[in-house]
N, C-alpha and C. Protein backbone atom coordinates (compact mmCIF):
# COMPACT_ATOMS: atom_id res chain seq x y z
N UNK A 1 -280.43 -97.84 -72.00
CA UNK A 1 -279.65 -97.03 -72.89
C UNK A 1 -278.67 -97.91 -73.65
N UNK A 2 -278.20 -98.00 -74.87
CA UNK A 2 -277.36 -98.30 -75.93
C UNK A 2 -275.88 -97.59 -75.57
N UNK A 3 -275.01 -98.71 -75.44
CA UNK A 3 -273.82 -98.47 -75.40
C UNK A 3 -273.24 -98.18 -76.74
N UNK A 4 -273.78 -97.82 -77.76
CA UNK A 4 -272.95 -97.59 -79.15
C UNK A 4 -273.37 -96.61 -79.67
N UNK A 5 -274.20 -95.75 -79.36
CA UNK A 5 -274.82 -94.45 -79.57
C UNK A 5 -274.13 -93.29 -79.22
N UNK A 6 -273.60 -92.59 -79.99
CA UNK A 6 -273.18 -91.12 -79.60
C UNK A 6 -273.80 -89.71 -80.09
N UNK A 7 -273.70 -88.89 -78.51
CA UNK A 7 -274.68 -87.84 -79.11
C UNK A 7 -273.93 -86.49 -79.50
N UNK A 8 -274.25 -85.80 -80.69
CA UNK A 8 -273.59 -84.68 -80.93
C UNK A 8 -273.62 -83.92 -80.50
N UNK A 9 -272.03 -83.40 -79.98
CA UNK A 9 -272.32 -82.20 -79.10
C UNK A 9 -271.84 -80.64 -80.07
N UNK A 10 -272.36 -79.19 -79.60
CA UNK A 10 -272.01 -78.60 -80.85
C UNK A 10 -272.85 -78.16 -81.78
N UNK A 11 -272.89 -76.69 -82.57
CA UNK A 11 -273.99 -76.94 -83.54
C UNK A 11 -273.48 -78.16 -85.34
N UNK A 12 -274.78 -78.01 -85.58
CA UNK A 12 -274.20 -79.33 -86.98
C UNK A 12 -274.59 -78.27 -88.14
N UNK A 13 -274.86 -77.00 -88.12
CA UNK A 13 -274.90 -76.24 -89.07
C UNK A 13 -274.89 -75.08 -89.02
N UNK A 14 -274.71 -73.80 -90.09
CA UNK A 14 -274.43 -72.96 -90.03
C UNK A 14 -275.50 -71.82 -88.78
N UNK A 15 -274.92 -71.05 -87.76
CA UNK A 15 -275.93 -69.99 -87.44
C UNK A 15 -276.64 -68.90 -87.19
N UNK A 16 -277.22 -68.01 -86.72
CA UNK A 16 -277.82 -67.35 -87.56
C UNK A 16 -277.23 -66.10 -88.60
N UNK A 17 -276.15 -65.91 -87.70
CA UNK A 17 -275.55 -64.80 -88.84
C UNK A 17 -274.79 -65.09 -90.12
N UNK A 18 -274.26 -66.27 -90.05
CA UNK A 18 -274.14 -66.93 -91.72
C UNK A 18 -275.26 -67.33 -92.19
N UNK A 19 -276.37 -67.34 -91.73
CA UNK A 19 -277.63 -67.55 -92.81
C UNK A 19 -277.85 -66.31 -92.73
N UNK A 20 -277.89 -65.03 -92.12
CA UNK A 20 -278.09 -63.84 -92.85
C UNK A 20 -277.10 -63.53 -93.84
N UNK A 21 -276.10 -63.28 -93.32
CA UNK A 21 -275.35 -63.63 -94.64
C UNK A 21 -275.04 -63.61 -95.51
N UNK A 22 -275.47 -65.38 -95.96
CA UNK A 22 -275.46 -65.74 -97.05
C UNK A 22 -277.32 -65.40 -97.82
N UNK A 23 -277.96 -64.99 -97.12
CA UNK A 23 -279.39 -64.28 -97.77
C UNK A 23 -279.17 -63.08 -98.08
N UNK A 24 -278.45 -62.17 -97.27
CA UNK A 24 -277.79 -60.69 -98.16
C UNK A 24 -277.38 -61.01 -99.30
N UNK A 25 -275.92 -61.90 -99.45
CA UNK A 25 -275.40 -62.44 -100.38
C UNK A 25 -276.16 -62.59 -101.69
N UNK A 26 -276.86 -63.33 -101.52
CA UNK A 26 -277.77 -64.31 -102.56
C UNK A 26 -279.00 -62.77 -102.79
N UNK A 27 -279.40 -62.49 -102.18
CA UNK A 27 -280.60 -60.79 -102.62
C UNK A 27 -279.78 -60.25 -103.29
N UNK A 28 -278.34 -59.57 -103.12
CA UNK A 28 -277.68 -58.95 -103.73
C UNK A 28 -277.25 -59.12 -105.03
N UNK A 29 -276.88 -60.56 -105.40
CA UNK A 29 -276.39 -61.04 -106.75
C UNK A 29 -277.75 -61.34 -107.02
N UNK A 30 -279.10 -61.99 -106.64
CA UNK A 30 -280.24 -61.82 -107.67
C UNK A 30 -280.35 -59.74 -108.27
N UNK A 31 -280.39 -58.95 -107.36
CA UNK A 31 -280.84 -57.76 -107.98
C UNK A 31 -279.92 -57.21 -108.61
N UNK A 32 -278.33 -57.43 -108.63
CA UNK A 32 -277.95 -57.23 -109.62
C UNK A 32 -277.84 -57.91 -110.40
N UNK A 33 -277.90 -59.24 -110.71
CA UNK A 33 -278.28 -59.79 -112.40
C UNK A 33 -278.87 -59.38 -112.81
N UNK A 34 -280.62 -58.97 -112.19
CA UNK A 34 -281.69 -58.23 -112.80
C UNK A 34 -281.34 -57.13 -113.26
N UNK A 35 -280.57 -56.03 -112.55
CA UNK A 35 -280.40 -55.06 -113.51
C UNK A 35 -279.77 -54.86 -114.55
N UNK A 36 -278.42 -55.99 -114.63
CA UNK A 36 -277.93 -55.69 -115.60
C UNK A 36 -278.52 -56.90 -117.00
N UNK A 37 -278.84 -58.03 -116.44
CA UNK A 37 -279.54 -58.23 -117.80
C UNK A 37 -281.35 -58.61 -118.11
N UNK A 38 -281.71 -58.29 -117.17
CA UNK A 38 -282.98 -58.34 -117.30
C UNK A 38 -283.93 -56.79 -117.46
N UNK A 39 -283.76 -55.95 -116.77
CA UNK A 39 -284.53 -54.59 -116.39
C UNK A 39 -284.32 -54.09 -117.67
N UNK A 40 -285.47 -53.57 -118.29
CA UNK A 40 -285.38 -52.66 -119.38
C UNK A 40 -284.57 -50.69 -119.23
N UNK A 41 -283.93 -50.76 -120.08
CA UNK A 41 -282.88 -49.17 -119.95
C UNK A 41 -283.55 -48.19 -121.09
N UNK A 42 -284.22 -47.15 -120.29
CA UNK A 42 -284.17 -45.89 -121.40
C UNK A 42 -283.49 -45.46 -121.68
N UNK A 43 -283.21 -45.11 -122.71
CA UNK A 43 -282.22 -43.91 -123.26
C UNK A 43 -283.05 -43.11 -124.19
N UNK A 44 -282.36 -41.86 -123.88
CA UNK A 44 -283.15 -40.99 -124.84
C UNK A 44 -282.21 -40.05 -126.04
N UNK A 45 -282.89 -39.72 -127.26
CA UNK A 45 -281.86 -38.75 -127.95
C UNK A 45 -282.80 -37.76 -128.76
N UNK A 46 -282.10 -36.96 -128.79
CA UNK A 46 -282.86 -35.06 -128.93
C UNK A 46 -282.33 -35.04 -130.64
N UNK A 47 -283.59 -36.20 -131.16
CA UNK A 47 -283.07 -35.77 -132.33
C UNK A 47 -284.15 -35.01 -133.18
N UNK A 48 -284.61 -33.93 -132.30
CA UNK A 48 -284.66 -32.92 -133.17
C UNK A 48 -284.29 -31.91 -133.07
N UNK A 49 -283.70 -31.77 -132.29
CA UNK A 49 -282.61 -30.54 -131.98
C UNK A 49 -281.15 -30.41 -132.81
N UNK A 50 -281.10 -32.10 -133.23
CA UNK A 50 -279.88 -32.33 -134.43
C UNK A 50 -280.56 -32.01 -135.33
N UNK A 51 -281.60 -32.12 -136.08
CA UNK A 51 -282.07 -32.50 -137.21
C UNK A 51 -282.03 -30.65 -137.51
N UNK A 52 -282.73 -29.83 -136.20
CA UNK A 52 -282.79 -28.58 -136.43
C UNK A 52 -281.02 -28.07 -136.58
N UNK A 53 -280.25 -28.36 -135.91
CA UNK A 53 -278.81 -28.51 -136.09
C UNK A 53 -278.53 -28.16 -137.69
N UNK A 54 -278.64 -29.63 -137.90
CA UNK A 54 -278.34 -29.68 -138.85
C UNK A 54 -278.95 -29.11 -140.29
N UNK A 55 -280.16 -28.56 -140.21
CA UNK A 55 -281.35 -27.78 -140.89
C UNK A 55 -280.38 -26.38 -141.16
N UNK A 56 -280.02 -25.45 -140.06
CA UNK A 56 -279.67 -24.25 -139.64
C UNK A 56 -278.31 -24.63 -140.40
N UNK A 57 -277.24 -25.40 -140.79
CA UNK A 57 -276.13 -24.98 -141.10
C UNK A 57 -276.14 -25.61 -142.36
N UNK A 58 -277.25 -26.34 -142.97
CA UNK A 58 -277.86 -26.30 -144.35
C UNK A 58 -277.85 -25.35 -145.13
N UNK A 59 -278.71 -24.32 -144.26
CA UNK A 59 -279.07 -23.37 -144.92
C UNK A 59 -277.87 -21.79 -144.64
N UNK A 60 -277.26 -22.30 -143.65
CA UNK A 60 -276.08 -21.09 -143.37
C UNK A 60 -274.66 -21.75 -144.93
N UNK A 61 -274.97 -22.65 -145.24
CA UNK A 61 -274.16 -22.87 -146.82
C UNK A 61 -272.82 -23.43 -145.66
N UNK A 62 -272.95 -24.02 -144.41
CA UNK A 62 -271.70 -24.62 -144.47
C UNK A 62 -271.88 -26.24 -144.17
N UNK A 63 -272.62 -27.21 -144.77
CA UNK A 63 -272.81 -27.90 -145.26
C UNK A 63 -273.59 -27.85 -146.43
N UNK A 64 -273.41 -29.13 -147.03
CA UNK A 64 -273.86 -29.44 -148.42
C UNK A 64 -275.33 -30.53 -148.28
N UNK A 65 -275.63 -30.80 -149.38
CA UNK A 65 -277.12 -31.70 -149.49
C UNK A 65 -275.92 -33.19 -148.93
N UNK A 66 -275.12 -33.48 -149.96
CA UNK A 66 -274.76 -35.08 -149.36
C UNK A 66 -274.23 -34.87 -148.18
N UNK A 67 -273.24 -34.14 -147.54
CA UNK A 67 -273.53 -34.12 -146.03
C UNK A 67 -274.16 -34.12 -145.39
N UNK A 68 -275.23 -33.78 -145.13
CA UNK A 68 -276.71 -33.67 -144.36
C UNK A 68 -276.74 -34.98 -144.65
N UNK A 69 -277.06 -35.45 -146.09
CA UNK A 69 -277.18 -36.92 -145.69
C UNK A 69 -276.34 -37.96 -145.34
N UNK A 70 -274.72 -37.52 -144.91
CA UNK A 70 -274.17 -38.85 -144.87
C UNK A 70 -273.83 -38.28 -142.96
N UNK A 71 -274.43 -37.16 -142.48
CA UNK A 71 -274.14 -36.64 -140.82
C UNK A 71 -275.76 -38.04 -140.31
N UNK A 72 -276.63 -37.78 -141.50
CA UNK A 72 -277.88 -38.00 -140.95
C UNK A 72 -277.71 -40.47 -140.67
N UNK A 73 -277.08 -40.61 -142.06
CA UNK A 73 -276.57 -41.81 -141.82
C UNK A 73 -275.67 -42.29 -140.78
N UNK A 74 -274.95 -40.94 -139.93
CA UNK A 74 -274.16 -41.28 -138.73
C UNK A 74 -274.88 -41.76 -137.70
N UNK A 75 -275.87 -40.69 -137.46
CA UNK A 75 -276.55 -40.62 -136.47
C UNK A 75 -277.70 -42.03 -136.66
N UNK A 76 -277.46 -42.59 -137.52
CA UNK A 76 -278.82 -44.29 -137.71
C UNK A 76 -277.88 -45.02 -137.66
N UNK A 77 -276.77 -44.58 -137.30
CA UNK A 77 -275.73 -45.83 -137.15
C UNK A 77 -275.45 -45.84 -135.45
N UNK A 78 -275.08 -44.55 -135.56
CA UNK A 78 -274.76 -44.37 -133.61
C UNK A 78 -275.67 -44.97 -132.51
N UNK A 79 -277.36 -44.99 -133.67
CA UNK A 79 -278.83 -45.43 -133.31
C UNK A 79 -278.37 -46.70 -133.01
N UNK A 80 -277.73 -47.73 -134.31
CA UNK A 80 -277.93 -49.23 -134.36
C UNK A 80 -277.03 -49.75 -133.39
N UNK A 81 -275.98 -48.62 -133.47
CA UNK A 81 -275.21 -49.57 -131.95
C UNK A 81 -275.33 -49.20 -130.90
N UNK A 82 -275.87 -48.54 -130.59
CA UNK A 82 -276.54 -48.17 -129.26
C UNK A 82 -277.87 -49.45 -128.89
N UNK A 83 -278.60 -49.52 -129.37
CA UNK A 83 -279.42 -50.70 -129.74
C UNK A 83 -279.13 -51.88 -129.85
N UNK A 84 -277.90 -52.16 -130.61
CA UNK A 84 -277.14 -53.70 -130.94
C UNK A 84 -276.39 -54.18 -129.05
N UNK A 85 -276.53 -52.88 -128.64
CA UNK A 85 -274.94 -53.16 -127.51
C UNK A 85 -276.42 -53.87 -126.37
N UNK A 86 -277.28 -53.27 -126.11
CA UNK A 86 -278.37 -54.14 -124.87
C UNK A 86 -279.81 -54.47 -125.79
N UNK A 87 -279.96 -55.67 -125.67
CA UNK A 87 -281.18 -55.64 -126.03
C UNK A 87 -282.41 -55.46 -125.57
N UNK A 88 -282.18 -54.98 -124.26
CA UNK A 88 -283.10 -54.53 -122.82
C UNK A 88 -282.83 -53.11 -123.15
N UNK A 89 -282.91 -51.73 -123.83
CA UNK A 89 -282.54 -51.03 -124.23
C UNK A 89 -283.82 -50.24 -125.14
N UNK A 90 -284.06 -49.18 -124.71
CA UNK A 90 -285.29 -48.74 -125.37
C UNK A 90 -284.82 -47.12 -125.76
N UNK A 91 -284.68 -46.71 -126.73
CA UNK A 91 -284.65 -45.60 -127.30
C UNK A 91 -285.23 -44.88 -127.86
N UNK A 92 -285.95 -43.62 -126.98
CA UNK A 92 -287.24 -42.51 -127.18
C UNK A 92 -286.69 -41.35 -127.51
N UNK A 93 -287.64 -40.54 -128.14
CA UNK A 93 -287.13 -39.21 -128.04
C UNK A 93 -287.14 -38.41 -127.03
N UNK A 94 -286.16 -37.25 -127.00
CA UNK A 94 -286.19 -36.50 -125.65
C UNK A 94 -287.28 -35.69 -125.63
N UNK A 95 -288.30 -35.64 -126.71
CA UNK A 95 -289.17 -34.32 -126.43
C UNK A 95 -290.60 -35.59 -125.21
N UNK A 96 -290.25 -36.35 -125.44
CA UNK A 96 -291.61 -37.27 -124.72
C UNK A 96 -291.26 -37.63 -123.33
N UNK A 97 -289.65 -37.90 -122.94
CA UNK A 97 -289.32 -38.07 -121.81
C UNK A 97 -288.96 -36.71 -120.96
N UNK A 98 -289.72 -36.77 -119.27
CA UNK A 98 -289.73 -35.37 -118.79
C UNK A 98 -288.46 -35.48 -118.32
N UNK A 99 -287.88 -36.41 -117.68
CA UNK A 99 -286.73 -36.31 -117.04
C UNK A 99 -286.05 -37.85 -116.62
N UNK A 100 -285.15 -37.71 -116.16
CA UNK A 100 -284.13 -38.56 -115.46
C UNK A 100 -283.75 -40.24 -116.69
N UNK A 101 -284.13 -39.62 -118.14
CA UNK A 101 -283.71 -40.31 -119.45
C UNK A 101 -282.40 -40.09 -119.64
N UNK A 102 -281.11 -41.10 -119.73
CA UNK A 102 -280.02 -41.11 -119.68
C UNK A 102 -279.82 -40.45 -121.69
N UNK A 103 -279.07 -39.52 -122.00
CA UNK A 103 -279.42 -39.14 -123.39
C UNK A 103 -278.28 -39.86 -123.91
N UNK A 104 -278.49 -40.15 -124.92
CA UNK A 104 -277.26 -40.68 -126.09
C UNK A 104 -276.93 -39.55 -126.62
N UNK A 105 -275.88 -39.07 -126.61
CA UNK A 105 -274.60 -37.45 -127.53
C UNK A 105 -274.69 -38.06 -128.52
N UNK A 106 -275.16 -37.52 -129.55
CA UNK A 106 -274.62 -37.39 -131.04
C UNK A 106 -274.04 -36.82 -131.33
N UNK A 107 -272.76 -36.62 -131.98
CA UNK A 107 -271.49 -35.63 -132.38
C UNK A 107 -271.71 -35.25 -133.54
N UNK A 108 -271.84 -33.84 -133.51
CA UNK A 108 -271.34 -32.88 -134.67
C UNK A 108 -270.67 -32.85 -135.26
């Protein structure tokens, strides 16, 4: 035997429940990065229920022709930033989605 040899006593690394852990840890921050910038997001908007909206008070005389068109330019704007804000972001109509489509409000 070698008189200059020493043996470690003790563990020399982490065990097992800091490697679970830190593998919860690390699962957890991968699946939420994924959701927030990787996973694609539906949203949906009922725009024909505006369009009929807005049809019905056309013709009830309490809007005008350039209103209709400058309510209808709101609503392609409310579109673009809704769109501009995720680019993982997909926007359908509500008559195609059956359910659990988060809707975008368009204001009257």
């Amino acid at each position: 035997m070698s008189k200059g040899k020493k043996v470690a006593t003790g563990s020399s690394g982490p065990g097992y429940l800091e490697v679970i852990c830190i593998a919860l840890i690390v699962a957890a921050g991968a699946i939420t990065g994924y959701d927030k910038f990787l996973s694609q997001k539906i949203k949906v908007v009922d725009l024909k229920g505006y369009v009929r909206t807005q049809k019905a008070l056309l013709n009830a005389g309490e809007i005008n022709g350039k209103q209709l068109i400058e309510n209808l330019d709101a609503v392609e704007q409310v579109l673009d930033n809704e769109a501009a804000g995720n680019p993982n972001q997909i926007i359908i109509l509500k008559d195609v989605v059956l359910r659990n489509g988060e809707e975008i409000r368009i204001k009257e």
